[in-house]
Protein backbone atom coordinates (compact mmCIF):
# COMPACT_ATOMS: atom_id res chain seq x y z
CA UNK A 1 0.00 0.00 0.00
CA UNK A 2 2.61 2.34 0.79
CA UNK A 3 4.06 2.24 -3.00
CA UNK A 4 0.88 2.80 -4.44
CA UNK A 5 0.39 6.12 -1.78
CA UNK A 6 4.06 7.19 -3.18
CA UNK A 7 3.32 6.49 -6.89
CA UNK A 8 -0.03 8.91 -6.57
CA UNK A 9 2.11 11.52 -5.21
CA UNK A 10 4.54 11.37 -7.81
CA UNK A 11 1.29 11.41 -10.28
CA UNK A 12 -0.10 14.57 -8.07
CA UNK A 13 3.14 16.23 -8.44
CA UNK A 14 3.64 15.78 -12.33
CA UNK A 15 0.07 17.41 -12.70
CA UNK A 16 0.99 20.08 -10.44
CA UNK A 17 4.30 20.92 -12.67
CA UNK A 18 2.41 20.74 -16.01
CA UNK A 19 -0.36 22.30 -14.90
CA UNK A 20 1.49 25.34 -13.01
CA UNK A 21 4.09 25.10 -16.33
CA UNK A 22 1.18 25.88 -18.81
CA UNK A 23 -0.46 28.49 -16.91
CA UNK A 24 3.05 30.34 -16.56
CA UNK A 25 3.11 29.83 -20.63
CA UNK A 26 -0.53 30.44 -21.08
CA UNK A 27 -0.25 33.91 -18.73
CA UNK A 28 3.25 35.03 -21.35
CA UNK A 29 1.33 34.55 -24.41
CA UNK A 30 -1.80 36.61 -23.32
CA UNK A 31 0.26 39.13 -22.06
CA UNK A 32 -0.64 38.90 -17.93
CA UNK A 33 1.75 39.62 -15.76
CA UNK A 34 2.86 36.08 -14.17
CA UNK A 35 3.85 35.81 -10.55
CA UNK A 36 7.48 35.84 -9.75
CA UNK A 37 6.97 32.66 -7.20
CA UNK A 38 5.43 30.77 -10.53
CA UNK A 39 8.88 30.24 -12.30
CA UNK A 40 10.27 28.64 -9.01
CA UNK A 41 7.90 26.48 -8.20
CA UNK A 42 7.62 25.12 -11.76
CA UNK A 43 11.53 24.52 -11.69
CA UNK A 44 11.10 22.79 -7.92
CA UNK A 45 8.43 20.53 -8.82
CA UNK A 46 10.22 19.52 -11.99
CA UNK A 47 13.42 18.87 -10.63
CA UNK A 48 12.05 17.13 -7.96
CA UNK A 49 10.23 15.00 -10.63
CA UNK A 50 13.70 14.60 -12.63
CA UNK A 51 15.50 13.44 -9.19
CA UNK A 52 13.00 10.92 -8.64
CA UNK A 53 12.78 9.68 -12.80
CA UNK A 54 17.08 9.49 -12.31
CA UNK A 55 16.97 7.61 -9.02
CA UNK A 56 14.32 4.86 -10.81
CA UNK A 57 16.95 4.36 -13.61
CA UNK A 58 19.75 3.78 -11.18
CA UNK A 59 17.39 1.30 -9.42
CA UNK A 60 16.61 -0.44 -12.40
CA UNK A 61 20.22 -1.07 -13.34
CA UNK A 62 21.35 -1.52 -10.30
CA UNK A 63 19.08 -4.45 -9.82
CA UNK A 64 20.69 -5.86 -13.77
CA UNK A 65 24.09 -5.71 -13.17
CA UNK A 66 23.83 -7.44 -9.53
């Protein structure tokens, strides 16, 4: 139970990031005035969605090669 609680998070927090990521685009190209906090928390949630996407492919070939 506790992977499937820790998968949905990671689901949660990629919608979050692509959601937050288009509105910062979406706010550009109609000319609003984004946030400044919208940038960082777009680059947060994403990297911690690239730490977690690099730490699955060391997993996975740490568990082939022994």
């Amino acid at each position: 139970m506790k992977a499937q609680m820790f998968d949905m998070t990671r689901m949660w927090g990629m919608v979050t990031g692509l959601v937050l990521a288009i509105a910062y685009f979406a706010s550009l190209y109609l000319g609003f005035k984004a946030s400044e906090m919208l940038p960082m928390l777009v680059t947060a949630i994403g990297g911690f969605e690239m730490f977690l996407f690099s730490q699955d492919v060391w997993i996975k070939r740490k568990r082939k090669h022994g």
